[in-house]
Protein backbone atom coordinates (compact mmCIF):
# COMPACT_ATOMS: atom_id res chain seq x y z
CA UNK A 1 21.51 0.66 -28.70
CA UNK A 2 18.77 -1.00 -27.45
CA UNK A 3 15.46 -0.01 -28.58
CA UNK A 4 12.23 0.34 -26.25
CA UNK A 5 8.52 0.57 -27.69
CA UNK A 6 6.62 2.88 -25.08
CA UNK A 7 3.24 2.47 -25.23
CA UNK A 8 1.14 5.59 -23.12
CA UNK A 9 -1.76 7.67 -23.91
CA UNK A 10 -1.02 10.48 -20.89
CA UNK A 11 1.28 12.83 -23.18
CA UNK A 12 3.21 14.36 -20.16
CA UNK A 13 3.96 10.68 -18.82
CA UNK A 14 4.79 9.36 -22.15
CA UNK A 15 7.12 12.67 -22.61
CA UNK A 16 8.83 11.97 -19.18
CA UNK A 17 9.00 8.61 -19.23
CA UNK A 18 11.01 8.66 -22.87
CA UNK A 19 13.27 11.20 -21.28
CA UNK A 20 14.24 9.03 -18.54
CA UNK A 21 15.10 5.79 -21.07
CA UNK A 22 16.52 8.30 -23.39
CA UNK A 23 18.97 9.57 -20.83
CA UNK A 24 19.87 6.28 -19.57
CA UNK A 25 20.97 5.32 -23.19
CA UNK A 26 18.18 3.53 -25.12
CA UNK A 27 16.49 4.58 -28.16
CA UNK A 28 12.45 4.95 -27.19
CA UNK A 29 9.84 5.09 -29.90
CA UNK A 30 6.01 6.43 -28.38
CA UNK A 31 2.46 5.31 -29.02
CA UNK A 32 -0.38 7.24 -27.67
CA UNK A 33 -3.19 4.28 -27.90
CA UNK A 34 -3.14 0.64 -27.62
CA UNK A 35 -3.80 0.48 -31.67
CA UNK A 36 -0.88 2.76 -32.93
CA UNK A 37 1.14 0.77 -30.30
CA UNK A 38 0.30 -2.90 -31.61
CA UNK A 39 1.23 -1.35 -35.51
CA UNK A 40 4.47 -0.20 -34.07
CA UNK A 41 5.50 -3.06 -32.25
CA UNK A 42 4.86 -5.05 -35.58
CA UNK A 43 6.81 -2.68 -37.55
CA UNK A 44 9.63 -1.44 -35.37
CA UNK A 45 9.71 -5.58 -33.19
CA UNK A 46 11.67 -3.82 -30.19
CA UNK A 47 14.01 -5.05 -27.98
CA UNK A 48 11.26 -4.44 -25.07
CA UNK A 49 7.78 -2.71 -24.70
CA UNK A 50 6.50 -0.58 -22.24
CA UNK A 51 2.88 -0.19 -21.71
CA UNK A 52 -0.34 1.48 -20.24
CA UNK A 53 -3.37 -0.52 -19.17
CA UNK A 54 -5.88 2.17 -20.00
CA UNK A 55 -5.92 3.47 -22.88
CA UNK A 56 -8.41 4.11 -25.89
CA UNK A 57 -8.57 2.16 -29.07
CA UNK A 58 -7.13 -0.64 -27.71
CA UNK A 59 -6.02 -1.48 -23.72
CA UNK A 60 -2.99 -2.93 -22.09
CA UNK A 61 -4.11 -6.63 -22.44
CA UNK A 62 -5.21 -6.07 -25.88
CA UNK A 63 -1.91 -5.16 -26.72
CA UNK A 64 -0.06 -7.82 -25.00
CA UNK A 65 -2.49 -10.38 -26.32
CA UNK A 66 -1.66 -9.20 -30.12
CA UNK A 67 1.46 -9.25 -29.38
CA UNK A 68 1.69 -12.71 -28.01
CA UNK A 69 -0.12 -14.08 -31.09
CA UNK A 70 3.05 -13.21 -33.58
CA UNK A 71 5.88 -15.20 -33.98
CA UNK A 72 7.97 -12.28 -34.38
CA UNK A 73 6.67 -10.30 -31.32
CA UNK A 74 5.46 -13.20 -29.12
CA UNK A 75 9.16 -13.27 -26.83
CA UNK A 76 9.48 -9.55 -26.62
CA UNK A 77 9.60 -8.55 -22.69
CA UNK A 78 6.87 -6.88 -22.08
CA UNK A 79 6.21 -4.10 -18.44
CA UNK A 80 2.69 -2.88 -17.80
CA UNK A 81 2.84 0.51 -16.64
CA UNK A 82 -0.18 1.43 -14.45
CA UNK A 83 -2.01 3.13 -12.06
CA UNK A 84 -3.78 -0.29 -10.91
CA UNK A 85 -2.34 -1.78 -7.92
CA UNK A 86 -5.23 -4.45 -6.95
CA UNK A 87 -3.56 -7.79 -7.33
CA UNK A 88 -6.38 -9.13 -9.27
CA UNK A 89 -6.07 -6.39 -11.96
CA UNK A 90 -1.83 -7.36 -11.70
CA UNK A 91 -2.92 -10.95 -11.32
CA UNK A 92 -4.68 -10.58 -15.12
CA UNK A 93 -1.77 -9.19 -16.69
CA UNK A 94 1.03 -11.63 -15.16
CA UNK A 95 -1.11 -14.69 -16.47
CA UNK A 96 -1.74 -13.35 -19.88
CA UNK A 97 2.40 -13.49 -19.60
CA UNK A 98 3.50 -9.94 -19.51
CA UNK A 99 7.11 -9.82 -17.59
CA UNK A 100 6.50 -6.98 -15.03
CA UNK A 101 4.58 -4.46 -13.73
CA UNK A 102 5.46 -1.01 -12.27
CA UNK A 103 2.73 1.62 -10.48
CA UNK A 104 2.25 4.80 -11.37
CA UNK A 105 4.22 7.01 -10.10
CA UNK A 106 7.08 5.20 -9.87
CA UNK A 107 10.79 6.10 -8.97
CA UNK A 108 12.97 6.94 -11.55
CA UNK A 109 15.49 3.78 -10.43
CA UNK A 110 12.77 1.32 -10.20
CA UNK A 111 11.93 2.40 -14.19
CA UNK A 112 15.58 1.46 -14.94
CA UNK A 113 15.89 -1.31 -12.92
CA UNK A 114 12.70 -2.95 -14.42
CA UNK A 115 14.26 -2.48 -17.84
CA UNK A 116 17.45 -3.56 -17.08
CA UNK A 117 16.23 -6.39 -15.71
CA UNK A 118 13.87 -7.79 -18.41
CA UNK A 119 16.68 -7.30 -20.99
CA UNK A 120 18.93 -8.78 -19.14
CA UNK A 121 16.27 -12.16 -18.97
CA UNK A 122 16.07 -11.61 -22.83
CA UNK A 123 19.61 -12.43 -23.28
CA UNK A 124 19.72 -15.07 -21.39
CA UNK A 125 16.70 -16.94 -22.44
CA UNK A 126 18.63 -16.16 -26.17
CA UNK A 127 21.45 -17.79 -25.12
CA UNK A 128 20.22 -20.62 -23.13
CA UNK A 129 18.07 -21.56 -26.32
CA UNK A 130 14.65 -22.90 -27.03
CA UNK A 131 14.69 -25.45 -23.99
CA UNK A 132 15.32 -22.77 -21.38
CA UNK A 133 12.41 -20.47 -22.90
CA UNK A 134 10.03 -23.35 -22.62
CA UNK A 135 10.89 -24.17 -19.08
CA UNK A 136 10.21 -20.65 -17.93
CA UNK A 137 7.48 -20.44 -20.02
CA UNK A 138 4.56 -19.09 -18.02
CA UNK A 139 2.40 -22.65 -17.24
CA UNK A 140 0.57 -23.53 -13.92
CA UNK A 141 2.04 -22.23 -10.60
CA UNK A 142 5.50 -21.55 -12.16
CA UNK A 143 6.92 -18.59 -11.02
CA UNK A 144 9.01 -16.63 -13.80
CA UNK A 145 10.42 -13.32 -12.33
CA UNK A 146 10.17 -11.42 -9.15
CA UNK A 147 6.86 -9.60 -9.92
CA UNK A 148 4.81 -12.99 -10.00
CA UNK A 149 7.38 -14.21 -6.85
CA UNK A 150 5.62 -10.91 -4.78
CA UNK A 151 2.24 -11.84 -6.32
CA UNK A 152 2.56 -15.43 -4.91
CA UNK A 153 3.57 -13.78 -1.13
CA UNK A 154 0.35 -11.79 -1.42
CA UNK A 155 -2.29 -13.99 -2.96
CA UNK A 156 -0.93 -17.72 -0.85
CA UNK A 157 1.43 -16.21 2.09
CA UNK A 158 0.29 -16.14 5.48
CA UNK A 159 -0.84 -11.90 6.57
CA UNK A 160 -0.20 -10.70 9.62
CA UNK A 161 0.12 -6.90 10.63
CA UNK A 162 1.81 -5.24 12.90
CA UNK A 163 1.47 -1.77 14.84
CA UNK A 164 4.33 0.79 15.23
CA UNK A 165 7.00 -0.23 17.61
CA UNK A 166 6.39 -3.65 17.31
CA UNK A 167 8.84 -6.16 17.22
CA UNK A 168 8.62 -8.82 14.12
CA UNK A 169 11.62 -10.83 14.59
CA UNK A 170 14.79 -10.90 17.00
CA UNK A 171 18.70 -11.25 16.62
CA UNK A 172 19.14 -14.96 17.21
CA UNK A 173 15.64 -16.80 16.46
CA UNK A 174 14.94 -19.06 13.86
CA UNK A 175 14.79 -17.81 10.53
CA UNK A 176 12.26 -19.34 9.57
CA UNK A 177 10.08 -17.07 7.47
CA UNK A 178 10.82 -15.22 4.56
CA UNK A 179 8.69 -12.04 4.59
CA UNK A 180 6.68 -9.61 1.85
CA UNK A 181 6.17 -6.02 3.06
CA UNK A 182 2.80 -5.02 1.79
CA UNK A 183 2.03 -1.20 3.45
CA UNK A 184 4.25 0.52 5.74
CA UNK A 185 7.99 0.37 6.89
CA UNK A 186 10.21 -1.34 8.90
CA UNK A 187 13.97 -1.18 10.50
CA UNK A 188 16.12 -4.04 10.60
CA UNK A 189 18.72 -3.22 13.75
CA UNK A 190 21.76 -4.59 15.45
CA UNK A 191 23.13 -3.29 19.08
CA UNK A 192 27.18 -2.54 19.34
CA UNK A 193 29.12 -3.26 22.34
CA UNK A 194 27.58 -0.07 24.10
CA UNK A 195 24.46 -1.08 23.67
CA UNK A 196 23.61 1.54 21.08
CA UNK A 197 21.11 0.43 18.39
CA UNK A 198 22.93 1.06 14.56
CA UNK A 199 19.97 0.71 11.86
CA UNK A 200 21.55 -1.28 9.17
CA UNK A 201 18.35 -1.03 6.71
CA UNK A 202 15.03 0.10 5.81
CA UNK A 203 12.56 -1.92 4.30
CA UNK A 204 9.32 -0.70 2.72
CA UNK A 205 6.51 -1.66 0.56
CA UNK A 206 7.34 -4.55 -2.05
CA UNK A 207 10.51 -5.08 -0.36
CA UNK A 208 11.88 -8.54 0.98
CA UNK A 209 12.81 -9.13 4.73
CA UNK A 210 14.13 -11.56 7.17
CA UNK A 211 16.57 -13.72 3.95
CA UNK A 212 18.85 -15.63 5.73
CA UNK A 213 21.16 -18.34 4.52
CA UNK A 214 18.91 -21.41 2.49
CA UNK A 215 21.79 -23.74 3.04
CA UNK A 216 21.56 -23.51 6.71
CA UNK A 217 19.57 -22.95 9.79
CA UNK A 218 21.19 -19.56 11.30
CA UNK A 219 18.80 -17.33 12.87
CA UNK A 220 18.08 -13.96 12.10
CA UNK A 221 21.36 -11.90 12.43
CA UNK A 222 19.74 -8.88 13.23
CA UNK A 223 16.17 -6.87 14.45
CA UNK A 224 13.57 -6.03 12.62
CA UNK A 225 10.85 -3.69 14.39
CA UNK A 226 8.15 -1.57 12.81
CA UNK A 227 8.58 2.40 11.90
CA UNK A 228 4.85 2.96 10.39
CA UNK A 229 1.96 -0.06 10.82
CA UNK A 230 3.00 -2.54 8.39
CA UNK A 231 0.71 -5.52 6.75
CA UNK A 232 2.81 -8.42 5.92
CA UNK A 233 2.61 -11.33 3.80
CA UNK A 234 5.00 -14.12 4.50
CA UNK A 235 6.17 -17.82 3.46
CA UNK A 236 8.41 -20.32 4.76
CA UNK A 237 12.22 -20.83 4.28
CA UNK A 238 11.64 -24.34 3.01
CA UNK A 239 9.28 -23.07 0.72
CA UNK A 240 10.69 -20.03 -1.32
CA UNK A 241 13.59 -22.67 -1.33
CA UNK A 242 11.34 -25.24 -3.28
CA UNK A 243 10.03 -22.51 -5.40
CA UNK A 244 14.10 -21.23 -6.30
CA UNK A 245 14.92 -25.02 -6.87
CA UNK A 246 12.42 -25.00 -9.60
CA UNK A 247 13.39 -21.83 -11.71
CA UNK A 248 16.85 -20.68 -11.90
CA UNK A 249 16.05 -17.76 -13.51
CA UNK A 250 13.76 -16.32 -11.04
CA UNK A 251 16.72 -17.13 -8.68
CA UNK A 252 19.36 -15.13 -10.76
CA UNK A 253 16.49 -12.57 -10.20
CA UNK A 254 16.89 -12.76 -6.53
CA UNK A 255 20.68 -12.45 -6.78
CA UNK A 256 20.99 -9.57 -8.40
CA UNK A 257 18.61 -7.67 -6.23
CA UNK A 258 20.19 -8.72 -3.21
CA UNK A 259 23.85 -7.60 -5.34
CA UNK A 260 21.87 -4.34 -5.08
CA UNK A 261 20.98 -4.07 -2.10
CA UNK A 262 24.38 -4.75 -0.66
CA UNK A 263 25.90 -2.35 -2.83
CA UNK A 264 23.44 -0.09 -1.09
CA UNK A 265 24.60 -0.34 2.03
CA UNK A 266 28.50 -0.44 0.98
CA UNK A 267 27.56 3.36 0.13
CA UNK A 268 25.70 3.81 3.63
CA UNK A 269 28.77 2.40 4.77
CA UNK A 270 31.14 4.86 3.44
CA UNK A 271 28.76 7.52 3.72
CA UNK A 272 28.31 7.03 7.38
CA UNK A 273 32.39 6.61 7.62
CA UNK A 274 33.73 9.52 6.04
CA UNK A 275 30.66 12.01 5.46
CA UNK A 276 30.44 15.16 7.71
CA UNK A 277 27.77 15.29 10.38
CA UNK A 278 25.89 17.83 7.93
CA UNK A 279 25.88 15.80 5.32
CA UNK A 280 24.72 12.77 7.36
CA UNK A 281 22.09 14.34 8.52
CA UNK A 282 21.16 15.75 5.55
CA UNK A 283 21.28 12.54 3.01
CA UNK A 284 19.22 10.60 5.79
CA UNK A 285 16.42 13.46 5.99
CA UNK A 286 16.62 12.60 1.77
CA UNK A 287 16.30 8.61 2.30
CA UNK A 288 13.80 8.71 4.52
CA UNK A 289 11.88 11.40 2.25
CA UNK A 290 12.70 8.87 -0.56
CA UNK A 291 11.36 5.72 0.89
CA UNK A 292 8.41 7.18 2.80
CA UNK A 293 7.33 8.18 -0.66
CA UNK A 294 7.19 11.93 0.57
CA UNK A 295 7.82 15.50 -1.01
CA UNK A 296 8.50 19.17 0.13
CA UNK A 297 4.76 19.30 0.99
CA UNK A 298 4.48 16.64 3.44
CA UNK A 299 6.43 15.98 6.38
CA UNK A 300 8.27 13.67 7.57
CA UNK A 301 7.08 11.58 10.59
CA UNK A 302 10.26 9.61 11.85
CA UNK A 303 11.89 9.81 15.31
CA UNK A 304 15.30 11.55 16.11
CA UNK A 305 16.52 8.61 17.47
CA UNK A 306 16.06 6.58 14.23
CA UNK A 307 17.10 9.34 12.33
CA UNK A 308 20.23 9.50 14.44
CA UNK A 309 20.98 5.52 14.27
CA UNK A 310 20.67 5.73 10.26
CA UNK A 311 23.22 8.73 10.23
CA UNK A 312 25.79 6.82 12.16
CA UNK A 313 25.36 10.16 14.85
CA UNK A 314 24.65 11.36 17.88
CA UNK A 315 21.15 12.37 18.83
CA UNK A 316 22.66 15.36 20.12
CA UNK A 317 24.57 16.22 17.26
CA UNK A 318 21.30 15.29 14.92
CA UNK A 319 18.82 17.69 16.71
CA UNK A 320 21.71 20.64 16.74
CA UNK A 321 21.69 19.70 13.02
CA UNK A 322 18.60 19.66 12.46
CA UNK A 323 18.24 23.17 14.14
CA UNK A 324 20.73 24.48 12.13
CA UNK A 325 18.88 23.05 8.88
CA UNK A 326 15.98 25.00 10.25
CA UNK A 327 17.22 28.37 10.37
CA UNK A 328 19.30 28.00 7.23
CA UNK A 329 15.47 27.46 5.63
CA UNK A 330 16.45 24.00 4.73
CA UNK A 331 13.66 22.83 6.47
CA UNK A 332 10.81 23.27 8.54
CA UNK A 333 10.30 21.56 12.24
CA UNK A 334 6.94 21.22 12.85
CA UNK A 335 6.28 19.43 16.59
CA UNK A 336 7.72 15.82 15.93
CA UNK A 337 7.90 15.92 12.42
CA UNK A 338 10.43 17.20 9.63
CA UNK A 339 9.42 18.97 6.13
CA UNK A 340 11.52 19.36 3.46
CA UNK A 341 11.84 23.26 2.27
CA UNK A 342 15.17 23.47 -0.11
CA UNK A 343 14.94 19.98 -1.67
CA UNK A 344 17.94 20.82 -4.23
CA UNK A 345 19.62 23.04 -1.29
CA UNK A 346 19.78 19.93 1.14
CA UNK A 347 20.81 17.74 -1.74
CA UNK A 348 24.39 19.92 -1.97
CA UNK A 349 24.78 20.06 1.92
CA UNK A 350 28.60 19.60 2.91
């Protein structure tokens, strides 16, 4: 069982947070300060640590920097946890040569996925020896792992910004730019025969958009048009391929988050195959909830149509839905928008 040092001075977060790596099978030790949590790391010399930026005694960079000056600690993989989301604060702790960083709150999956992943790098950096470490080693504009990839879209990619309804790319140009979503959310969309629009995926902030093949020059094989205003960061084709052809373990990285994401849409997929129009309706309402970042209290501001395409339905048979939602008290229809009432209640819908 792998063991995971979490370093956190907010005692309901550091509860919670060891409940969620507990459950998902790995044996968490807690610090409450930056001091204890140095003194433990020596002591206990985890498999990976966890940890807060501010914090008494000692902060986050404190604590990576003490770590980083012991052999026996100085290759543990390190995640900041925090509730600082200006680059120049993330900026700090990526150079000082922490792995990743998550923001407070965070998802429960991206916690796992994060941990996952740095172990994962651990092992392989093990196995491919001392020449491998030094490669990836974090010198000059080398890029190590997919938080400093994102860092490098934001702080030398091109911005743009777009409002909503706003097309950024069609079916059939050049793909030439590989794209960074920094605020809002976007659709990526193909037509069918009918010329119905099917949404095939949602994209928002921190995710990737508009990857096409490196090997070739295909053009975007589908849509991508804005949902809420989006700010963008973006880079060439050519380039992210330079950067790849430099570090193969940053592009393992990428491979295994797009392995993700297609295994996300295999279950959209089925879900939109073989699911009844109830629960269609009602795990879209839940994935839209999900990725706009809202709860029960705030509503959801997304058009029936879209809801419709994601569902694999009718609008017709979506707004009948949704009115039967309503006076079952799943939810509550408020003008345009959608608010989740019975979050656990929806969840269960057959």
């Amino acid at each position: 069982m792998k063991k995971i040092l979490l370093i956190e001075d907010d005692l309901a977060l550091r509860e919670n947070t060891a409940e969620l790596l507990e459950l998902s099978g790995y044996e968490v030790t807690t610090a409450s300060n930056g001091k204890i949590g140095i003194e433990t790391a020596m002591e206990l010399l985890p498999d990976l640590i966890v940890c807060d930026i501010m914090m008494p005694e000692v902060n986050g960079y404190g604590v990576l920097q003490a770590i980083s000056e012991k052999e026996a600690t100085k290759n543990i993989p390190f995640i900041f946890l925090s509730a600082k989301t200006e680059h120049k604060e993330i900026r700090k702790g990526m150079d000082m040569g922490a792995d990743d960083y998550l923001t407070k709150p965070f998802e429960e999956e991206d916690l796992i996925s994060a941990v996952e992943s740095r172990l994962a790098k651990s092992i392989l950096l093990s196995r491919l020896g001392n020449q491998a470490a030094s490669e990836t080693s974090h010198t000059g504009d080398r890029l190590n792992n997919l938080a400093q990839l994102k860092l490098f879209f934001s702080e030398k990619g091109q911005t743009t910004s777009y409002k909503k309804g706003e097309m950024i790319f069609n079916e059939g140009e050049p793909s030439n730019r590989i794209y960074l979503i920094l605020n809002g959310l976007v659709k990526c969309h193909k037509m069918d025969e009918d010329g119905k629009e099917l949404i095939t995926s949602l994209y928002k902030k921190e995710d990737f958009l508009g990857f096409t093949s490196f090997l070739d020059n295909i053009p975007y094989q589908e849509s991508a048009t804005v949902i809420e205003a989006v700010q963008l960061a973006w880079t060439t084709k050519d380039t992210l391929k330079s950067i790849l052809e430099e570090n193969h373990t940053l592009s393992m990285e990428l491979m295994e988050l797009f392995s993700d994401n297609l295994t996300e849409i295999k279950g959209q997929l089925l879900h939109m195959a073989y699911s009844s129009v109830r629960k269609k309706t009602a795990q879209t309402l839940l994935q839209f909830a999900e990725i706009l970042g809202k709860d029960t209290e705030e509503p959801i501001k997304i058009s029936r149509t879209d809801l419709a395409s994601v569902a694999g339905i009718a609008t017709e048979s979506l707004i009948r839905t949704l009115s039967g939602f309503k006076k079952e008290g799943l939810i509550a229809i408020e003008g345009r928008n959608i608010r989740i009432v019975e979050l656990k209640a929806l969840q269960y819908v057959n």
